[in-house]
Protein backbone atom coordinates (compact mmCIF):
# COMPACT_ATOMS: atom_id res chain seq x y z
CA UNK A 1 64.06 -23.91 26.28
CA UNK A 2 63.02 -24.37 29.62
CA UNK A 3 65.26 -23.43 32.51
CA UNK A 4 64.52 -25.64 35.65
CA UNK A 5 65.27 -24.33 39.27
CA UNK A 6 68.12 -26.59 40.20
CA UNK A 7 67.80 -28.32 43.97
CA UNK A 8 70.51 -30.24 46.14
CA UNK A 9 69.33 -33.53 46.13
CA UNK A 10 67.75 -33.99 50.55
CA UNK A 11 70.31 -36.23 52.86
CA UNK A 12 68.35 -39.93 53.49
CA UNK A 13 65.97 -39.70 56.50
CA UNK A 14 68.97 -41.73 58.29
CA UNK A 15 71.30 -38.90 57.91
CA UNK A 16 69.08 -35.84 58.70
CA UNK A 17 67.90 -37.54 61.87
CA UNK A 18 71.23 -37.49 63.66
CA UNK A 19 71.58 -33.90 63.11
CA UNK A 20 68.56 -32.56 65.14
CA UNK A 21 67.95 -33.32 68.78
CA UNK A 22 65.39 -35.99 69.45
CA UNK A 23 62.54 -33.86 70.31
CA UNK A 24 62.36 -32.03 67.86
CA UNK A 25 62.12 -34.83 65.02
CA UNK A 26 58.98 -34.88 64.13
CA UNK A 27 59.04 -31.19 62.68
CA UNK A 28 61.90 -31.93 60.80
CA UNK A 29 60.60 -34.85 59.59
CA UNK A 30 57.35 -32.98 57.96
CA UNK A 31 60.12 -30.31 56.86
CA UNK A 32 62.20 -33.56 55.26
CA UNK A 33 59.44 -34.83 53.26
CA UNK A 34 59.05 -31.33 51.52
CA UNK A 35 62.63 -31.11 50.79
CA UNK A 36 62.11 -34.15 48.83
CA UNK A 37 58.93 -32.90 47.14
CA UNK A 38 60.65 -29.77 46.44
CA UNK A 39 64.10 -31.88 44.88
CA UNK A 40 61.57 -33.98 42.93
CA UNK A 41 59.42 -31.23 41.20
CA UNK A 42 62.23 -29.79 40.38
CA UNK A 43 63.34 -32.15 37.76
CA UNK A 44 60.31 -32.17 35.90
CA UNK A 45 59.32 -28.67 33.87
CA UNK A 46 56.09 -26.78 34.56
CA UNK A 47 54.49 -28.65 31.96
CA UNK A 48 55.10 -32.03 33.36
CA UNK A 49 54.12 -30.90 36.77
CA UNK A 50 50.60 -30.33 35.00
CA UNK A 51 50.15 -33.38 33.20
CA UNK A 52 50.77 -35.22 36.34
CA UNK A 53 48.38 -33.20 38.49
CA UNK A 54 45.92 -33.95 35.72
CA UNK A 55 46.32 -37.70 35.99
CA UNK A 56 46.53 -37.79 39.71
CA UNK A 57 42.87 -35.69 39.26
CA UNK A 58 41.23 -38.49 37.39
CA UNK A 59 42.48 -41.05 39.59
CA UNK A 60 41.67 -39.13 41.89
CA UNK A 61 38.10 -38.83 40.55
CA UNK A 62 37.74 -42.61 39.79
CA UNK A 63 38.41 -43.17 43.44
CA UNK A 64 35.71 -41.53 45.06
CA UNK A 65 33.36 -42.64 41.92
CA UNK A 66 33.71 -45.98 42.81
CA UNK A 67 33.74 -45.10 46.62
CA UNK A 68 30.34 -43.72 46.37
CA UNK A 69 28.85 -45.89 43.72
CA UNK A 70 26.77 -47.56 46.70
CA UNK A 71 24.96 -44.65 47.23
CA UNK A 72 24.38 -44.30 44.15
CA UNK A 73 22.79 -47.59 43.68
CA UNK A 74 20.76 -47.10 47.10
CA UNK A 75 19.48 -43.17 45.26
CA UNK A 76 18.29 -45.52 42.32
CA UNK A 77 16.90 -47.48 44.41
CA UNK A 78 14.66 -45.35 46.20
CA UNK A 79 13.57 -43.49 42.79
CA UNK A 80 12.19 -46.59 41.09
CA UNK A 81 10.03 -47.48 44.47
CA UNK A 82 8.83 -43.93 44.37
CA UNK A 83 7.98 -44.22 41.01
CA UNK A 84 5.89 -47.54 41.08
CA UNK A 85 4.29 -46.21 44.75
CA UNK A 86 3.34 -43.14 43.66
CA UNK A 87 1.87 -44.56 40.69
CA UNK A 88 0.12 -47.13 42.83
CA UNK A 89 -3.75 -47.93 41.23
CA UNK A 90 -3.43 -45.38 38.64
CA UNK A 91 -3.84 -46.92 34.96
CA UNK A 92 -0.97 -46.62 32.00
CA UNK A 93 2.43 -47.21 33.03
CA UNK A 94 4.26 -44.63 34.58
CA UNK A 95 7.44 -45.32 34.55
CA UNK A 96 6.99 -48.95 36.10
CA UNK A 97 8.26 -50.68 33.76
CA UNK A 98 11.56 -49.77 33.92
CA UNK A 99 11.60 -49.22 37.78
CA UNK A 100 10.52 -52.99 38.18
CA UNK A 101 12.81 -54.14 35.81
CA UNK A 102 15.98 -51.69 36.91
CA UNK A 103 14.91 -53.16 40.76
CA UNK A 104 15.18 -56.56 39.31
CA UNK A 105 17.65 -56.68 37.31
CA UNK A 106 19.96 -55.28 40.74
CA UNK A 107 18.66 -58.54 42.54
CA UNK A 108 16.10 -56.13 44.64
CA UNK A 109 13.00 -58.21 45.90
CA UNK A 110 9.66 -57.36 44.73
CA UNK A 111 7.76 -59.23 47.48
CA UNK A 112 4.36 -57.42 47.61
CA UNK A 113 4.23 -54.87 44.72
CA UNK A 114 1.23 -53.38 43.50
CA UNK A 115 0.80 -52.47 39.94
CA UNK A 116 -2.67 -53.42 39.98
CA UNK A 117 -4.52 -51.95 37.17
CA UNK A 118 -1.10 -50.69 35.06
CA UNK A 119 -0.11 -51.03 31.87
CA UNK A 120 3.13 -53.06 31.49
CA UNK A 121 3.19 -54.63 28.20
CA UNK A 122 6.26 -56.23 27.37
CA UNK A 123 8.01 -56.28 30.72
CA UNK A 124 10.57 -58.70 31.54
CA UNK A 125 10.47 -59.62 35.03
CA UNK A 126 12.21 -63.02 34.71
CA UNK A 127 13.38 -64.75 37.80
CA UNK A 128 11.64 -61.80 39.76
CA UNK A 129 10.47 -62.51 43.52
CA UNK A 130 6.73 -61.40 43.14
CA UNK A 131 5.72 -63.19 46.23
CA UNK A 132 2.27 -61.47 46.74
CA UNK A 133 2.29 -59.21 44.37
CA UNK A 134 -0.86 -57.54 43.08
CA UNK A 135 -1.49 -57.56 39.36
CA UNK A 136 -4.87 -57.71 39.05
CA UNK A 137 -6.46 -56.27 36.29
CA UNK A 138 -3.14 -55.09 34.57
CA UNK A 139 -2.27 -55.65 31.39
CA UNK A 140 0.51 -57.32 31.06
CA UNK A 141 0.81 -58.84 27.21
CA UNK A 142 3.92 -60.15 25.79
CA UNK A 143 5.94 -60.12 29.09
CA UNK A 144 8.33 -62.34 30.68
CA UNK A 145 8.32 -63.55 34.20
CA UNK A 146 10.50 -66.98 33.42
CA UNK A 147 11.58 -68.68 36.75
CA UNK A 148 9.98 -65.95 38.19
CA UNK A 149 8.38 -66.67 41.96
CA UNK A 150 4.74 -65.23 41.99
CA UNK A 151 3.77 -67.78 45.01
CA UNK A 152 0.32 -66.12 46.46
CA UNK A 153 0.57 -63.89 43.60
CA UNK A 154 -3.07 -61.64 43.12
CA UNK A 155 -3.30 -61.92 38.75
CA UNK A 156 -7.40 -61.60 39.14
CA UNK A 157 -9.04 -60.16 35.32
CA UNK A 158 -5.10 -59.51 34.56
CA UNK A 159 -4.00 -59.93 30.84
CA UNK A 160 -1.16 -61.98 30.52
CA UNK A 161 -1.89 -62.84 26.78
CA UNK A 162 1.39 -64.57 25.30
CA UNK A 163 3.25 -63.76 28.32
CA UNK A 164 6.02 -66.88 29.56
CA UNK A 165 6.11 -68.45 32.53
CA UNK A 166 8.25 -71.13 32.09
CA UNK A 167 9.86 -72.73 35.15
CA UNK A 168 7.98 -69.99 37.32
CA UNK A 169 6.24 -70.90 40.74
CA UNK A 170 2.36 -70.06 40.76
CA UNK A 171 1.65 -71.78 43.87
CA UNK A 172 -1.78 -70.35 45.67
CA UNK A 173 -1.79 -67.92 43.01
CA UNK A 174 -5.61 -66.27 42.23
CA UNK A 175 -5.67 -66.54 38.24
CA UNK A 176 -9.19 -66.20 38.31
CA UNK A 177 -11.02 -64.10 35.44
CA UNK A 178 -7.34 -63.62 33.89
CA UNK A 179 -6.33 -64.00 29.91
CA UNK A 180 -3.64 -66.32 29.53
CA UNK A 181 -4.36 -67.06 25.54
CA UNK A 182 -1.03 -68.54 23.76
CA UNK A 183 1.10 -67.73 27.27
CA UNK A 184 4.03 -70.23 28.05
CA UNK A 185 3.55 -71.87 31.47
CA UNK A 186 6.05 -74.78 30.59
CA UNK A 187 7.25 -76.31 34.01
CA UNK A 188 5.39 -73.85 36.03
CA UNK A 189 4.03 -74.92 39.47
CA UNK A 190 0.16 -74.31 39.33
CA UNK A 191 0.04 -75.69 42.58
CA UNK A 192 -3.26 -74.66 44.95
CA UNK A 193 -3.66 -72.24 41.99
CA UNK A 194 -7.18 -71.01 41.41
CA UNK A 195 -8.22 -71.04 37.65
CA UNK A 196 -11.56 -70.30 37.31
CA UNK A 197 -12.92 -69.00 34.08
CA UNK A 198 -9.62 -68.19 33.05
CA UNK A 199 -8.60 -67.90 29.15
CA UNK A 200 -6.42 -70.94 28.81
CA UNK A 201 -6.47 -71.03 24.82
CA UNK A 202 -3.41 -72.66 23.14
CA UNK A 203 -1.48 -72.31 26.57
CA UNK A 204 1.85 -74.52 26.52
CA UNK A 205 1.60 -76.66 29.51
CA UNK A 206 4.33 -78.90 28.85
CA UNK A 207 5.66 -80.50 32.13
CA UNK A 208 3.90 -78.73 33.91
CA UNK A 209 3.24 -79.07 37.84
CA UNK A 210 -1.12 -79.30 37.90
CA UNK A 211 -2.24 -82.20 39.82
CA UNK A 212 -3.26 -79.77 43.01
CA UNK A 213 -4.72 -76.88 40.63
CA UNK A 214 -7.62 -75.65 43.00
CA UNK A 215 -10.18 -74.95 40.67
CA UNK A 216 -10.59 -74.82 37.34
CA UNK A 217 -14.12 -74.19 37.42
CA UNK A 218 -15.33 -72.35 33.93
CA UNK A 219 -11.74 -71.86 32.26
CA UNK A 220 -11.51 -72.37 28.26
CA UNK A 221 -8.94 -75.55 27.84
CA UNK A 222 -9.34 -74.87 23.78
CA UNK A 223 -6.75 -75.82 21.86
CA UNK A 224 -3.85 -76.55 24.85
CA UNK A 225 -0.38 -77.40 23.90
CA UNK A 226 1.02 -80.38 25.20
CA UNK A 227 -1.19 -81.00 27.74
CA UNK A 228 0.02 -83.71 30.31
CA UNK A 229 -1.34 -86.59 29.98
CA UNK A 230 -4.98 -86.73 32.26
CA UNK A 231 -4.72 -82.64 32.46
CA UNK A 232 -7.98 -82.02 29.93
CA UNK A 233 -10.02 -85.21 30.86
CA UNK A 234 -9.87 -83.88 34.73
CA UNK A 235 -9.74 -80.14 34.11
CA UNK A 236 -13.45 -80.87 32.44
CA UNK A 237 -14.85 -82.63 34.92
CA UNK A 238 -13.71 -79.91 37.06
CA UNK A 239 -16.05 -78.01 35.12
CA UNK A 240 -13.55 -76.39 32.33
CA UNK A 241 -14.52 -75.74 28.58
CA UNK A 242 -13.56 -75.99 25.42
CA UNK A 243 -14.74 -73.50 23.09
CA UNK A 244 -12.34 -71.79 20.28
CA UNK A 245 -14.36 -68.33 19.73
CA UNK A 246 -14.63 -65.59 21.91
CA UNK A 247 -18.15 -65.30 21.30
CA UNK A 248 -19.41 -68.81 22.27
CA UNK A 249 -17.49 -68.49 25.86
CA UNK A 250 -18.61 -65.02 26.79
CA UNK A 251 -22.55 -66.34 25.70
CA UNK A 252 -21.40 -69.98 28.10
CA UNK A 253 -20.86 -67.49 31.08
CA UNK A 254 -23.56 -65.08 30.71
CA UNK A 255 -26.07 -68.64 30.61
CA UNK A 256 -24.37 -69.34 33.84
């Protein structure tokens, strides 16, 4: 059995106050609240006293995990950036894929990147701000940049084979040079968008914004899905082709 000390319970604060002078009630105050610490510990047993201290630790400990989680967030932060700078025109990926998509997926902007030249197949970038970014000649298969803003966007000899782009904004993007075979640019803005000899094979251009495409000068229009209606009559008099086989396009350019 467990013998507890046994404490008189402390007068009220009421009570003890009228039995010390004035001035000298705020040290008998402090010495107050221990008497009541004291009287209260001393109905619990030693083993009690330790369970308690161990769940005032983890609150304790939740507290100040929570308190600090913005740094935390800001330390992430500043690790993916180092990783896709430091990696900055060096080929493979490097970690970037999952620094640009931790960055993104925390709502960070990505205004300006550079991952020219990296290897970031499969990356899922969707509503990403890419404002003049730099992808050029990256390859950047099977990827997802839905909604995502790429407005002045450098994807010059980039590979963006089956890639989506659904809803995103291409506006004054350079797409020249660039594989887009089977990718999804459904309701994309190609607005002041400059296309030339670009790999447009089976691309899904349903609703999609073209009218003020730049140029289209030398792209491959084979086998588009749901073209709007004028999109192939004026992308070939533009100067676009339509030519299914690898082969026959690369011989069309090297007559040109």
């Amino acid at each position: 059995m467990i013998i507890r000390e046994v404490h008189e319970r402390p007068l009220p604060w009421a009570e003890r106050k009228k039995q010390v002078p004035s001035w000298s009630i705020p040290f008998f105050a402090l010495e107050w609240v221990w008497e009541w610490l004291a009287f209260l510990l001393s109905r619990w047993s030693f083993v009690e006293v330790l369970e308690y201290m161990g769940s005032l630790s983890i609150l304790v400990a939740v507290f100040f995990y929570f308190h600090d989680s913005d740094n935390r967030i800001r330390q992430r932060h500043y690790q993916a950036w180092q990783v896709i700078n430091t990696a900055q025109g060096k080929g493979g990926s490097g970690g970037r894929i999952d620094a640009l998509q931790e960055l993104n997926n925390d709502g960070v902007g990505l205004v300006g990147v550079d991952v020219s030249g990296a290897f970031l197949q499969g990356v899922h970038l969707g509503k990403a701000r890419l404002l003049r970014s730099d992808f050029s000649a990256a390859d950047v298969r099977n990827s997802d940049f839905k909604a995502a803003d790429l407005q002045d966007a450098n994807l010059h000899s980039a590979n963006f084979r089956n890639s989506s782009f659904r809803g995103a904004s291409l506006v004054g993007a350079q797409i020249d040079d660039a594989d887009f075979q089977g990718a999804d640019l459904s309701e994309a803005d190609l607005s002041g968008a400059v296309l030339d000899n670009t790999d447009l094979r089976l691309v899904t251009l349903n609703h999609t914004a073209w009218n003020n495409i730049r140029s289209i000068k030398g792209a491959n229009v084979y086998g588009i899905q749901h073209a709007p209606q004028g999109f192939l009559e004026w992308a070939m008099k533009q100067g676009a082709v339509q030519m299914q086989m690898d082969e026959q396009w690369q011989s069309s350019h090297a007559s040109r």
